[in-house]
C-alpha atoms as a PDB file:
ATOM      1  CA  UNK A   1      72.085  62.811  66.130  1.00  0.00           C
ATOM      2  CA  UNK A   2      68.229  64.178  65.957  1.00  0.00           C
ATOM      3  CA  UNK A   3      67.452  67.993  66.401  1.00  0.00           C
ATOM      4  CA  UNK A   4      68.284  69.719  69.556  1.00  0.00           C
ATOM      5  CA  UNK A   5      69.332  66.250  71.101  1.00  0.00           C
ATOM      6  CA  UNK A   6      72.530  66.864  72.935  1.00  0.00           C
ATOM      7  CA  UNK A   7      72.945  63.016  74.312  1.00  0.00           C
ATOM      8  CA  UNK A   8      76.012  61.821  71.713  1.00  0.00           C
ATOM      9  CA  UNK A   9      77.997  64.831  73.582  1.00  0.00           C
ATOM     10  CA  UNK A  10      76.804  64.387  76.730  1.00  0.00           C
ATOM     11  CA  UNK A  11      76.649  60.759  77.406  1.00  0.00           C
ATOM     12  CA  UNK A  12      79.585  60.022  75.376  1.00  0.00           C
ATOM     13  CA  UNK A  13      81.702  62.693  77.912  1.00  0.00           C
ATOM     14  CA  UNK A  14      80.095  60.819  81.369  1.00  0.00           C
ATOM     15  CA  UNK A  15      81.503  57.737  79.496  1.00  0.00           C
ATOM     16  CA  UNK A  16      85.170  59.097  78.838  1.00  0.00           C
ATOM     17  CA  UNK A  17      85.815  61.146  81.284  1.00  0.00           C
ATOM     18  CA  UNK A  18      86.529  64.313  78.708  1.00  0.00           C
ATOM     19  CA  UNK A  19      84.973  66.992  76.983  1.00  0.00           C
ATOM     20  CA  UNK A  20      85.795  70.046  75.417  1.00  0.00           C
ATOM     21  CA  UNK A  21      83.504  72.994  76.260  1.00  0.00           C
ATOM     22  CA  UNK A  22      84.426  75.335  73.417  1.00  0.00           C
ATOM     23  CA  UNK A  23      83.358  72.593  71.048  1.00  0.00           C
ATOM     24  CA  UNK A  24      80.304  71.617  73.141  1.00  0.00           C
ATOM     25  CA  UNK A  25      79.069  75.578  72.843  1.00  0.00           C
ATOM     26  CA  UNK A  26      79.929  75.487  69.697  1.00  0.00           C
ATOM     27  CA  UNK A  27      77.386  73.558  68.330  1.00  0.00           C
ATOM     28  CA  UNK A  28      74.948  74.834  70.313  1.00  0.00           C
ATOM     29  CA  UNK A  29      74.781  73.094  74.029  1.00  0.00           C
ATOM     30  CA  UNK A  30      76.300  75.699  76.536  1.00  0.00           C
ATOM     31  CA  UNK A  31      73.745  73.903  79.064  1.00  0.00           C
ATOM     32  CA  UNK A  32      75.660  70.683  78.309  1.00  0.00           C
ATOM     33  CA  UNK A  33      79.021  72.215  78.731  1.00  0.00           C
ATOM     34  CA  UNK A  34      77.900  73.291  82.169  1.00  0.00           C
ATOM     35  CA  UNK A  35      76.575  70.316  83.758  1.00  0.00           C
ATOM     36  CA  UNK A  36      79.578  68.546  82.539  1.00  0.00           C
ATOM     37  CA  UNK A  37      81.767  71.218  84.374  1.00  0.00           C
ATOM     38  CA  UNK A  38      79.830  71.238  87.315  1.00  0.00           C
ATOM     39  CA  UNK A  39      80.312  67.009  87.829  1.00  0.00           C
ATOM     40  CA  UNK A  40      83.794  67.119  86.151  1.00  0.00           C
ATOM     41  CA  UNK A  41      85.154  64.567  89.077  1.00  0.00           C
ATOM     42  CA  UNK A  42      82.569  62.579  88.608  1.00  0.00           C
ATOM     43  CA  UNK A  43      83.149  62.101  84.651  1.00  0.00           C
ATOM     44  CA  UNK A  44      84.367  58.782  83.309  1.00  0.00           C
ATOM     45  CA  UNK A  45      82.928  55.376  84.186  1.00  0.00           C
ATOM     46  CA  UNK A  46      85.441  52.758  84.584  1.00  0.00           C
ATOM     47  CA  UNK A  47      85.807  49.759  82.604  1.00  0.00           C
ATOM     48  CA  UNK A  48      83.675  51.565  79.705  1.00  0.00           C
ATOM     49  CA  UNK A  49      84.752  53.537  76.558  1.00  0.00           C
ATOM     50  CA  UNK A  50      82.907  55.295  73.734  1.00  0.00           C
ATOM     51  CA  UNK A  51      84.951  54.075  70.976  1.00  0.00           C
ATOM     52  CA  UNK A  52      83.078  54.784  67.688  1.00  0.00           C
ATOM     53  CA  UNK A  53      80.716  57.153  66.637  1.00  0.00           C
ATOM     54  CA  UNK A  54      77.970  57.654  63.857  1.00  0.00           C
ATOM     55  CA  UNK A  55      75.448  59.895  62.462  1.00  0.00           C
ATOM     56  CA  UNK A  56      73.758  61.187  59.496  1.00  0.00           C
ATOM     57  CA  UNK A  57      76.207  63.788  58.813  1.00  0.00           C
ATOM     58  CA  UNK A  58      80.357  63.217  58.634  1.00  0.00           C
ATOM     59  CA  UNK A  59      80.805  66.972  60.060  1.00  0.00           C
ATOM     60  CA  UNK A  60      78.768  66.476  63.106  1.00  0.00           C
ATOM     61  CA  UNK A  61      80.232  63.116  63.530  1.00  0.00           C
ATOM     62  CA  UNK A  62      83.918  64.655  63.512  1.00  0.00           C
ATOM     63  CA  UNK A  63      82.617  67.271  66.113  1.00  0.00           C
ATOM     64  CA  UNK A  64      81.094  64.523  68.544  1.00  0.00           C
ATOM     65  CA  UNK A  65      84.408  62.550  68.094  1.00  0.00           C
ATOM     66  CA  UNK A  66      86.770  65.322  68.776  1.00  0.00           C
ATOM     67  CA  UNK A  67      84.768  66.734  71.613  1.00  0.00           C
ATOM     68  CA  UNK A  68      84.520  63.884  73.568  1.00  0.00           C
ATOM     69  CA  UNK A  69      87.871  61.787  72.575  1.00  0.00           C
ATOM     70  CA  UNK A  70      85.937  59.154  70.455  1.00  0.00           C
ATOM     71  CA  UNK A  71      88.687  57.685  68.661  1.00  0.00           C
ATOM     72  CA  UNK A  72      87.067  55.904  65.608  1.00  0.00           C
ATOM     73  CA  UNK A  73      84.544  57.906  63.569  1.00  0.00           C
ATOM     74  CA  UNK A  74      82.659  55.693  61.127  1.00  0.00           C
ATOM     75  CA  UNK A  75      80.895  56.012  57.700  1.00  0.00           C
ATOM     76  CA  UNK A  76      78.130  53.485  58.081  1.00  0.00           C
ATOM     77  CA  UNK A  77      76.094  52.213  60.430  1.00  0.00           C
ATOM     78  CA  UNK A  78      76.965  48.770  60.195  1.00  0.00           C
ATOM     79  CA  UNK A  79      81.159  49.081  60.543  1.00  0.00           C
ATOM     80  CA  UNK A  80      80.373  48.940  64.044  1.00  0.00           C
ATOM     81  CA  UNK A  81      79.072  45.234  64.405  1.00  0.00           C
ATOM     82  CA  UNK A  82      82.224  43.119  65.273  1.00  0.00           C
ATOM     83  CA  UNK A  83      84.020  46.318  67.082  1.00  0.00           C
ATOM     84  CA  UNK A  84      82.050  47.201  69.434  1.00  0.00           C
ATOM     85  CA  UNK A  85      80.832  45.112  72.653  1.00  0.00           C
ATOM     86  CA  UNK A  86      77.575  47.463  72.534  1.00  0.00           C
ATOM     87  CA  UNK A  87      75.570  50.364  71.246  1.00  0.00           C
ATOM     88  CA  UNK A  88      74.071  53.231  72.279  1.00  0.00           C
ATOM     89  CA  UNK A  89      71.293  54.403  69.949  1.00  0.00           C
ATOM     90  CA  UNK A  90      71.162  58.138  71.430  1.00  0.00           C
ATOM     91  CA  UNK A  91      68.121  59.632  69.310  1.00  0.00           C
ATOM     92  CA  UNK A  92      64.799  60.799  70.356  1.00  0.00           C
ATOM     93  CA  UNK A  93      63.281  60.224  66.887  1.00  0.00           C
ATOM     94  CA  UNK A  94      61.579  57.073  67.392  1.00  0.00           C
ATOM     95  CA  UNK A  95      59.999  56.666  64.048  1.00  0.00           C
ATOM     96  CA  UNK A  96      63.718  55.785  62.932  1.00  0.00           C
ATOM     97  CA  UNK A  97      64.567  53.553  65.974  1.00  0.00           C
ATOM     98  CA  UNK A  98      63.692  49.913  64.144  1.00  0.00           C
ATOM     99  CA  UNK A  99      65.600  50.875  61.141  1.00  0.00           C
ATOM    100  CA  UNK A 100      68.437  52.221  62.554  1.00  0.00           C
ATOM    101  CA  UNK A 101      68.496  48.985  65.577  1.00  0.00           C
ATOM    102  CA  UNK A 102      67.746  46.075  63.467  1.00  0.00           C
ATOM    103  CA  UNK A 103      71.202  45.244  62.191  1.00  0.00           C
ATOM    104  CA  UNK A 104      72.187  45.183  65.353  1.00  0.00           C
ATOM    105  CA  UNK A 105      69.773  43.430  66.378  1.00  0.00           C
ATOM    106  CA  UNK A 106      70.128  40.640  64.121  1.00  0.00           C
ATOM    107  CA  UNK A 107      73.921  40.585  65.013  1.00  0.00           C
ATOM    108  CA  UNK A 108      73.180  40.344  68.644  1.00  0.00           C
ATOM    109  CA  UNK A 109      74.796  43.635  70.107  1.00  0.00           C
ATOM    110  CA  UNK A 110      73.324  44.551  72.892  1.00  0.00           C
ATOM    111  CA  UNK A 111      71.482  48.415  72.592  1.00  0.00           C
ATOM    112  CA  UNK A 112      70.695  51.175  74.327  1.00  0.00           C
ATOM    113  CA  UNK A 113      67.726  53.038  73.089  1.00  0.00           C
ATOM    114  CA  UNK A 114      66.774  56.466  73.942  1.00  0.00           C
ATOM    115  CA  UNK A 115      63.286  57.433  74.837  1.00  0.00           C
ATOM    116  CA  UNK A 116      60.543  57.105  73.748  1.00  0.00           C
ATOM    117  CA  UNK A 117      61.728  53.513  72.587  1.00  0.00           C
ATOM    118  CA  UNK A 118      58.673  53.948  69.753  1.00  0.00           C
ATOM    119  CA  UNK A 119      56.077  55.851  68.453  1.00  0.00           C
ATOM    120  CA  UNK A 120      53.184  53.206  67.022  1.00  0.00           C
ATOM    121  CA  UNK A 121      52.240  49.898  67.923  1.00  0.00           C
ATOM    122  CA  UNK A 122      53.698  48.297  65.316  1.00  0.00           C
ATOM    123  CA  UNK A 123      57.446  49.224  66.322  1.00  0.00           C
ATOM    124  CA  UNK A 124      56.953  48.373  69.791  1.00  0.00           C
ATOM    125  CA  UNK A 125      55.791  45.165  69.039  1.00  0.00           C
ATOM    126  CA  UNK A 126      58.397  44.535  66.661  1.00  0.00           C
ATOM    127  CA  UNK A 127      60.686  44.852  69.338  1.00  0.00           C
ATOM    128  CA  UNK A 128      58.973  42.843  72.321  1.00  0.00           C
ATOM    129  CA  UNK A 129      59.388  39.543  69.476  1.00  0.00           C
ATOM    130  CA  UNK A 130      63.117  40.583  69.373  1.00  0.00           C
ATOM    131  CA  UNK A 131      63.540  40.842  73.251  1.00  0.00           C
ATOM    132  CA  UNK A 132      61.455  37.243  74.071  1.00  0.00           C
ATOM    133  CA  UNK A 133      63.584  35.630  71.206  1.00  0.00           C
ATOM    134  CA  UNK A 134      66.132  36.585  73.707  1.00  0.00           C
ATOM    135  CA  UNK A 135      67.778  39.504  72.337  1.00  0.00           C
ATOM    136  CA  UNK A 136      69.442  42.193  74.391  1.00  0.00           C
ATOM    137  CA  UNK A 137      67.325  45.491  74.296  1.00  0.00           C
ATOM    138  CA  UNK A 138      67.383  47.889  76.918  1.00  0.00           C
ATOM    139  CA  UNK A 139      65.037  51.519  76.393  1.00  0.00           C
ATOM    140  CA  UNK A 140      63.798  53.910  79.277  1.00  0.00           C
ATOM    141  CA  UNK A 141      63.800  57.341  80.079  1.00  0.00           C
ATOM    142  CA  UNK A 142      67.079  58.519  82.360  1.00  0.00           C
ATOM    143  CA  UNK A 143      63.920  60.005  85.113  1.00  0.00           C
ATOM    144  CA  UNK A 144      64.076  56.714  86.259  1.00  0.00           C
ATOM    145  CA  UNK A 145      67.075  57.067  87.643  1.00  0.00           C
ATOM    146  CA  UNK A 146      66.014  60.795  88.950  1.00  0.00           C
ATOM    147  CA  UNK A 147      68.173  61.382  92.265  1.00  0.00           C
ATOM    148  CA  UNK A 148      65.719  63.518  93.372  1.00  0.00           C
ATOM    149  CA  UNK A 149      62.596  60.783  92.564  1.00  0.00           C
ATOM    150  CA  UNK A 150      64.306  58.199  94.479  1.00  0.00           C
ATOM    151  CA  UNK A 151      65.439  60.059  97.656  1.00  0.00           C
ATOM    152  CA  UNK A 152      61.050  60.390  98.344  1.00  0.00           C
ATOM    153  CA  UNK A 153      60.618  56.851  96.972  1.00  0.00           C
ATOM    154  CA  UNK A 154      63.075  55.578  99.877  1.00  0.00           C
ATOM    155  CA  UNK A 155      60.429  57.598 102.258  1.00  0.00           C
ATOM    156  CA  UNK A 156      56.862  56.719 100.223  1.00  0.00           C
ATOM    157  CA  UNK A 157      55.844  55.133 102.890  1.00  0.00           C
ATOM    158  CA  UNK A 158      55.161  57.623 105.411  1.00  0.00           C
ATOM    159  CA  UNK A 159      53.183  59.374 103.156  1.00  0.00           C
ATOM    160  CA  UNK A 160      50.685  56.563 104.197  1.00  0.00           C
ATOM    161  CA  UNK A 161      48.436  55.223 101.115  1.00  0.00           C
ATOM    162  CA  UNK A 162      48.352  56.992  98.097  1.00  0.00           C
ATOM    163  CA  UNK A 163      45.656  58.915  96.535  1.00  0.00           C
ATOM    164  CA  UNK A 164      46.730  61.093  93.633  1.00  0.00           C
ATOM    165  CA  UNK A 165      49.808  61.507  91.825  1.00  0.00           C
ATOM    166  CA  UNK A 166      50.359  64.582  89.466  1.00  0.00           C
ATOM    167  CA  UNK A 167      53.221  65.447  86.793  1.00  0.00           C
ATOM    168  CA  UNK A 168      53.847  67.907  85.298  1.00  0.00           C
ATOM    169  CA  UNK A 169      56.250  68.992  82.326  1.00  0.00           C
ATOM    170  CA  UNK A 170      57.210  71.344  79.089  1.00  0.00           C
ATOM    171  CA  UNK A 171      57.177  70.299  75.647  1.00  0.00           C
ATOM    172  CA  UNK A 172      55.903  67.905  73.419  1.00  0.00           C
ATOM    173  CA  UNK A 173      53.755  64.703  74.314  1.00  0.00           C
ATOM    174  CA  UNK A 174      56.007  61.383  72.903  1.00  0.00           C
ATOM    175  CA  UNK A 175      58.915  62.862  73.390  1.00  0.00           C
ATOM    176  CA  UNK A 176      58.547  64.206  76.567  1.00  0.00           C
ATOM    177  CA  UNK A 177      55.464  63.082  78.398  1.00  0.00           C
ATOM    178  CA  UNK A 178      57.621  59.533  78.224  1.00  0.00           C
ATOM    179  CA  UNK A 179      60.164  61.234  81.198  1.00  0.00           C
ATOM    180  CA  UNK A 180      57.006  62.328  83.021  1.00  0.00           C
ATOM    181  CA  UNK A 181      55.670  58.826  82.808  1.00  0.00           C
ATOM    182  CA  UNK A 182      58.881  57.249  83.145  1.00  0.00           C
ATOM    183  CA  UNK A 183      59.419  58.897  86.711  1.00  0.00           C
ATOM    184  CA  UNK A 184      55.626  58.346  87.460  1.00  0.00           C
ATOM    185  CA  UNK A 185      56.214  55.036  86.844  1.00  0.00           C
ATOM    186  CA  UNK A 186      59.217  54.406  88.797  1.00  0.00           C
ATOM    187  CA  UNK A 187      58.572  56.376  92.030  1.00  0.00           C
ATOM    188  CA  UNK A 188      55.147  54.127  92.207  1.00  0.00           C
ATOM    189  CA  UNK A 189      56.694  51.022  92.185  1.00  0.00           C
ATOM    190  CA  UNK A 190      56.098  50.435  88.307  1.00  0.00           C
ATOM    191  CA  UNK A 191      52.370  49.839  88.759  1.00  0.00           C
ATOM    192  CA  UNK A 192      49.683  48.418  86.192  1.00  0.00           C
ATOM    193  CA  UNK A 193      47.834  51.192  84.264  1.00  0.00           C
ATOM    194  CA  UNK A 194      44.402  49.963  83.167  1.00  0.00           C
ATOM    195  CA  UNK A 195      43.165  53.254  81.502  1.00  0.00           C
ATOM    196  CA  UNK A 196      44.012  56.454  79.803  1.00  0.00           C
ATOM    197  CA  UNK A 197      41.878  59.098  78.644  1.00  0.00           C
ATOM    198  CA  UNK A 198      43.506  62.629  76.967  1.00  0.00           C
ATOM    199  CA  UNK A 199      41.440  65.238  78.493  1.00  0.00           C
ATOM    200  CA  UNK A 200      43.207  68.574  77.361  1.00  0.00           C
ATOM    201  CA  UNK A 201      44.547  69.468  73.703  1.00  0.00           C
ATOM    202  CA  UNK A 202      47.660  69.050  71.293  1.00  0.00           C
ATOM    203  CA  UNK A 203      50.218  71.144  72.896  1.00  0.00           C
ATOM    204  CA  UNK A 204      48.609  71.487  76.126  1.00  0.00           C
ATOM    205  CA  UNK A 205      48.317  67.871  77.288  1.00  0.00           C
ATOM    206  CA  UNK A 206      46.264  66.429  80.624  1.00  0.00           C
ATOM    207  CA  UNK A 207      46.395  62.907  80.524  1.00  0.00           C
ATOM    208  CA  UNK A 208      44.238  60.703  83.282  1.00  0.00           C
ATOM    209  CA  UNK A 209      45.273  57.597  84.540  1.00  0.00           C
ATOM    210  CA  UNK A 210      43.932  55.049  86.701  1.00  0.00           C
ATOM    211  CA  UNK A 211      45.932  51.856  87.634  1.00  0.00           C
ATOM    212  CA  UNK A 212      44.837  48.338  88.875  1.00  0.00           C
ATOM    213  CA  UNK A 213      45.400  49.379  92.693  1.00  0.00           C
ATOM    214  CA  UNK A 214      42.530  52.428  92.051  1.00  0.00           C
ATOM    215  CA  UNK A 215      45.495  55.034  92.479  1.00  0.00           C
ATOM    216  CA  UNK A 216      44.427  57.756  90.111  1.00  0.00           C
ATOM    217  CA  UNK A 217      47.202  60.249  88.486  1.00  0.00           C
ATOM    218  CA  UNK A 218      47.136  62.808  85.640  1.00  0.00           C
ATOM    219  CA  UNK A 219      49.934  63.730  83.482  1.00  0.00           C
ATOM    220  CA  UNK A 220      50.376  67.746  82.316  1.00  0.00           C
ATOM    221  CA  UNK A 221      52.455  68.478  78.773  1.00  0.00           C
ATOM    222  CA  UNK A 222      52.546  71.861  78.134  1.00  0.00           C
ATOM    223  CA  UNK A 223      54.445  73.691  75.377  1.00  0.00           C
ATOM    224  CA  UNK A 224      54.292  77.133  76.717  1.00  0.00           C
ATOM    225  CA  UNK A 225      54.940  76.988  80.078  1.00  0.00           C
ATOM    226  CA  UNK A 226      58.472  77.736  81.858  1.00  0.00           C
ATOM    227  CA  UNK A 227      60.574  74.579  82.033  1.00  0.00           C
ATOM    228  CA  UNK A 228      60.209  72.126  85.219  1.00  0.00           C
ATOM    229  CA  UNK A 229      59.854  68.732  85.217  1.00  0.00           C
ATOM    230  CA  UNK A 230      57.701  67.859  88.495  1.00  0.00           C
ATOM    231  CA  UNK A 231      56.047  65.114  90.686  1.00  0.00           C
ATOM    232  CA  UNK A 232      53.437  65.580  93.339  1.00  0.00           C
ATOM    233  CA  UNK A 233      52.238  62.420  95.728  1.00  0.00           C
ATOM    234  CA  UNK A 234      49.461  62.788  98.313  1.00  0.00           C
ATOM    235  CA  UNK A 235      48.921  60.264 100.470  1.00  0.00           C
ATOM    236  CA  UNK A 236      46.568  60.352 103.391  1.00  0.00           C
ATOM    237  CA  UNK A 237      49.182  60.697 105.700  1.00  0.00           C
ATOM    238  CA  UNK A 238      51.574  63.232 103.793  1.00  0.00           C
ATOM    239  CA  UNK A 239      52.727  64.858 100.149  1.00  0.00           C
ATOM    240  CA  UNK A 240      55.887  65.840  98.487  1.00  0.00           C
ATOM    241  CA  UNK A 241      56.517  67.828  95.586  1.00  0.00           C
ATOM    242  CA  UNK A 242      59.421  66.990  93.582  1.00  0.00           C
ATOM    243  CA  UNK A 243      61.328  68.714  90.835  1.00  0.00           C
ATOM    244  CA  UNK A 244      63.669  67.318  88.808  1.00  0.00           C
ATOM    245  CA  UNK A 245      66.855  69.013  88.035  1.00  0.00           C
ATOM    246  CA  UNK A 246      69.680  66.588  88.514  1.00  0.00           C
ATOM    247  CA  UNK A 247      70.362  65.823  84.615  1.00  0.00           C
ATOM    248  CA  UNK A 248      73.678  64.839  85.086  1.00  0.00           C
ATOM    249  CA  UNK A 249      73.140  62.662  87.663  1.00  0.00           C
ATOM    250  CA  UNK A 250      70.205  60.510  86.014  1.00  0.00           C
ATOM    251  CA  UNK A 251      72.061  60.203  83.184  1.00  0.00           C
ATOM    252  CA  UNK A 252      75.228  58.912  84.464  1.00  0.00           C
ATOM    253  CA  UNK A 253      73.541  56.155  86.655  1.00  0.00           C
ATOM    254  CA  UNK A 254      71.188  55.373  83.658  1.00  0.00           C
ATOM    255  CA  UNK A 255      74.526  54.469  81.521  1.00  0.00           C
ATOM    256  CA  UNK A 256      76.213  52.889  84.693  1.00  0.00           C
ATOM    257  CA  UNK A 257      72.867  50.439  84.455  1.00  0.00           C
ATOM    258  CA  UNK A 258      73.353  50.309  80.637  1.00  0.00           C
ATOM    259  CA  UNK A 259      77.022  49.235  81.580  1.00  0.00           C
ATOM    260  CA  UNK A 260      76.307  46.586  84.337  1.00  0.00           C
ATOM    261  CA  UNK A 261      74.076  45.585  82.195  1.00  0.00           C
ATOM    262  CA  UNK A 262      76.092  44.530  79.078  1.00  0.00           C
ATOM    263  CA  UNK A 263      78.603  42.966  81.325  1.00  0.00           C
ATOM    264  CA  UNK A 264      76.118  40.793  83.156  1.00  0.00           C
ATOM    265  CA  UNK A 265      74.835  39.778  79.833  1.00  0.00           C
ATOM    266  CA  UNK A 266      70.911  40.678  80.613  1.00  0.00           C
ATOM    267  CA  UNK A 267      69.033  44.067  80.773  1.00  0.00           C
ATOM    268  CA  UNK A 268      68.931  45.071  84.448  1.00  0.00           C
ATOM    269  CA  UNK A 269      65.341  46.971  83.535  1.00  0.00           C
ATOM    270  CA  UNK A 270      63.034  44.565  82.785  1.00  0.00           C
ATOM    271  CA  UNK A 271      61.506  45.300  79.051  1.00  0.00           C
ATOM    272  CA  UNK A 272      58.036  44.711  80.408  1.00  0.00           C
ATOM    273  CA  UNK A 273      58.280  47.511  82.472  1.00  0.00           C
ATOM    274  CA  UNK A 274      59.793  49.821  79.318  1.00  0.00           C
ATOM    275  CA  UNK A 275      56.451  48.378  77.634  1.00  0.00           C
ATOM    276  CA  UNK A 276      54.192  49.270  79.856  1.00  0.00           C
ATOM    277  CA  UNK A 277      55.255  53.382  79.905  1.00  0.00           C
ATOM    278  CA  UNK A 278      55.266  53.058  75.765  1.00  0.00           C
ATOM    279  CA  UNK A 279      51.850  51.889  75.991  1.00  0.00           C
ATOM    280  CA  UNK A 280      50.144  54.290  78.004  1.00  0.00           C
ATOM    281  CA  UNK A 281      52.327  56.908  76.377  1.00  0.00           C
ATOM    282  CA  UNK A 282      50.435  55.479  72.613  1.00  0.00           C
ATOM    283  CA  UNK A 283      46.626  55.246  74.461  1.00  0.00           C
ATOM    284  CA  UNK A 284      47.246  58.793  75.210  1.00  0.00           C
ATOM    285  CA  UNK A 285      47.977  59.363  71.692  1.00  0.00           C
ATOM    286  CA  UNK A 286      45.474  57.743  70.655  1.00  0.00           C
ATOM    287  CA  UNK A 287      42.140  59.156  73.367  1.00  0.00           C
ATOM    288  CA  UNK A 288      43.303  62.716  71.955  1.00  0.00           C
ATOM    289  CA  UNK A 289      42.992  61.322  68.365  1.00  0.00           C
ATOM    290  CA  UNK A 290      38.997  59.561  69.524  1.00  0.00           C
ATOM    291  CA  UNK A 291      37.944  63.622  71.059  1.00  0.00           C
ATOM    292  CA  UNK A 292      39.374  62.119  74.423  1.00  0.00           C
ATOM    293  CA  UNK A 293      37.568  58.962  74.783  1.00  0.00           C
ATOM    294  CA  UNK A 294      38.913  56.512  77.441  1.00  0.00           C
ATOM    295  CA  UNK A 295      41.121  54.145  76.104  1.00  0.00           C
ATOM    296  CA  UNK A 296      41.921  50.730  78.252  1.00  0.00           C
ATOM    297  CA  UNK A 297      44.705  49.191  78.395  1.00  0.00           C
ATOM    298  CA  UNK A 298      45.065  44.945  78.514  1.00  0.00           C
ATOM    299  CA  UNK A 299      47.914  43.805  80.862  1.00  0.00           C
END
C-alpha cells in the first residue's frame, strides 16, 4: 500500500465482486466507494479471486482483507509464492518495485506492476533481462484501456493525418505524466518517440515530443490546476478532445487483460511497448535536470 494509493481496495473489489463502503470511507477513499457503487453489477470477474493480501502494515492489511473478502492475510512477502497463481504488485512507488518483485520473479509468478513500472534506468533495465529470459512481467498504466480513448481511436481515421497531439493532466511528473503518456501512446498506435525535451518547470511540466513518423505532441503536468486528465488530436481533416473519467472502467478491463493474460501463459501487452512510455517518461526527467536540453531517444 503507498500513500493515497487506493488500488489494493479498488482492484481487489472489481476482482471479488464485494466491497464494503463504510470500510472503504473509512480509510479515506469515499471516491472509491462510489465508483464501486456506481458499477456494482459489473463487479467480480469470473474465474479470478484475490486470495491473499500484503503490505507494510498488519492493520491496513486486515482493513484491505475485510473490505474486500480477501480471505488469507499474510505476514511476509514471500508466503505467497506456492499459493498464489499470480501477483498483483498495486504500488505507485517505483523506487521499491525491484525489491518488492524479485522473489517473485525468481520463483516465476507471473506480476502485475502498477505504473510507473520504474523510476531510473537501472530498474528498468533490470527488468527487460528478466522479461527476455522469459519471465512473466506485465506493467502499464490502466489509460490504456481508457473507454473513452478507444471509442476516438476506433474513428482516428477520419480525422485524416495527424499533426499535433496534446495532454494534459494534474499532479506529479513519474507518477502521473506515465497515464498521460500511457494514453498518448495507445490512442497513436504505440508509435516510436525519437526525442524529448522538458520545456516548463518542476511542478508545472510541458514536455515535447517528436516521434519517427514527424507527429509532434507535448505533454502538460501541472500540480495546481483542477483535476482532468485530457487528450486533444488534430488532424488535417478533424480534432477531438477527450477527457478521461471512466476509472472504473479502465481498471476493470486492465485486470481482465492481467487475467487473460496469466491464463494464456504470456503478457497480452507487449513489454516493449511498457518500455518505450518508461523511457520517454525518464528523458523527460532527465531534459528538466540538463535546463531542458533535448534528449534523444535510441529505438
Amino acid at each position: 500500500m503507498s500513500a493515497g494509493n487506493a488500488h489494493p481496495y479498488s482492484w481487489s473489489a472489481i476482482v471479488n465482486g464485494f466491497f464494503d463502503a463504510d470500510e472503504i470511507n473509512r480509510v479515506g477513499y469515499p471516491g472509491v466507494s462510489a465508483y464501486l457503487t456506481a458499477n456494482r453489477d459489473l463487479l467480480g470477474i469470473p474465474g479470478a479471486q484475490v486470495t491473499h493480501v500484503w503490505t507494510q502494515d498488519r492493520a491496513i492489511s486486515e482493513s484491505i482483507a475485510k473490505a474486500v473478502r480477501v480471505e488469507h492475510v499474510v505476514d511476509e512477502l514471500a508466503e505467497m509464492i506456492g499459493q498464489v497463481d499470480a501477483v498483483i504488485l498495486a504500488r505507485d512507488d517505483p523506487e521499491y518495485h525491484v525489491e518488492m518483485a524479485k522473489p517473485f520473479i525468481e520463483a516465476g509468478v507471473p506480476l502485475f506492476i502498477d505504473k510507473p513500472l520504474a523510476s531510473s534506468a537501472k530498474d528498468l533495465a533490470y527488468f527487460a533481462e528478466q522479461v527476455a529470459s522469459g519471465k512473466f512481467i506485465m506493467s502499464c498504466s490502466s489509460m490504456r484501456y481508457a473507454t473513452e480513448l478507444r471509442a476516438v481511436k476506433n474513428e482516428i481515421a477520419a480525422l485524416g493525418k495527424l499533426q499535433l497531439a496534446t495532454s494534459v493532466g494534474k499532479k506529479d511528473w513519474i507518477k502521473y505524466g506515465v497515464h498521460m503518456l500511457e494514453g498518448l501512446f495507445m490512442v497513436l498506435d504505440d508509435p516510436t518517440p525519437v526525442s524529448v525535451r522538458h520545456v516548463g518547470r518542476d511542478g508545472g511540466d510541458v514536455v515535447y515530443l517528436e516521434f519517427a513518423d514527424g507527429l509532434q505532441a507535448t505533454v502538460h503536468l501541472f500540480m495546481d490546476i483542477a483535476l482532468t486528465f485530457q487528450i486533444s488530436l488534430f488532424g488535417k481533416d478533424g480534432w477531438r478532445l477527450i477527457e478521461v473519467k471512466n476509472w472504473f472502467g479502465m481498471f476493470r478491463d486492465n485486470l481482465i487483460e492481467f487475467i487473460r493474460s496469466v491464463e494464456e501463459n504470456n503478457p497480452r501487452l507487449s513489454f516493449a511497448k511498457t518500455e518505450n512510455i518508461i523511457r520517454t517518461l525518464l528523458a523527460a526527467r532527465e531534459s528538466l535536470a540538463q535546463g531542458g536540453r533535448i534528449v534523444y531517444l535510441n529505438s
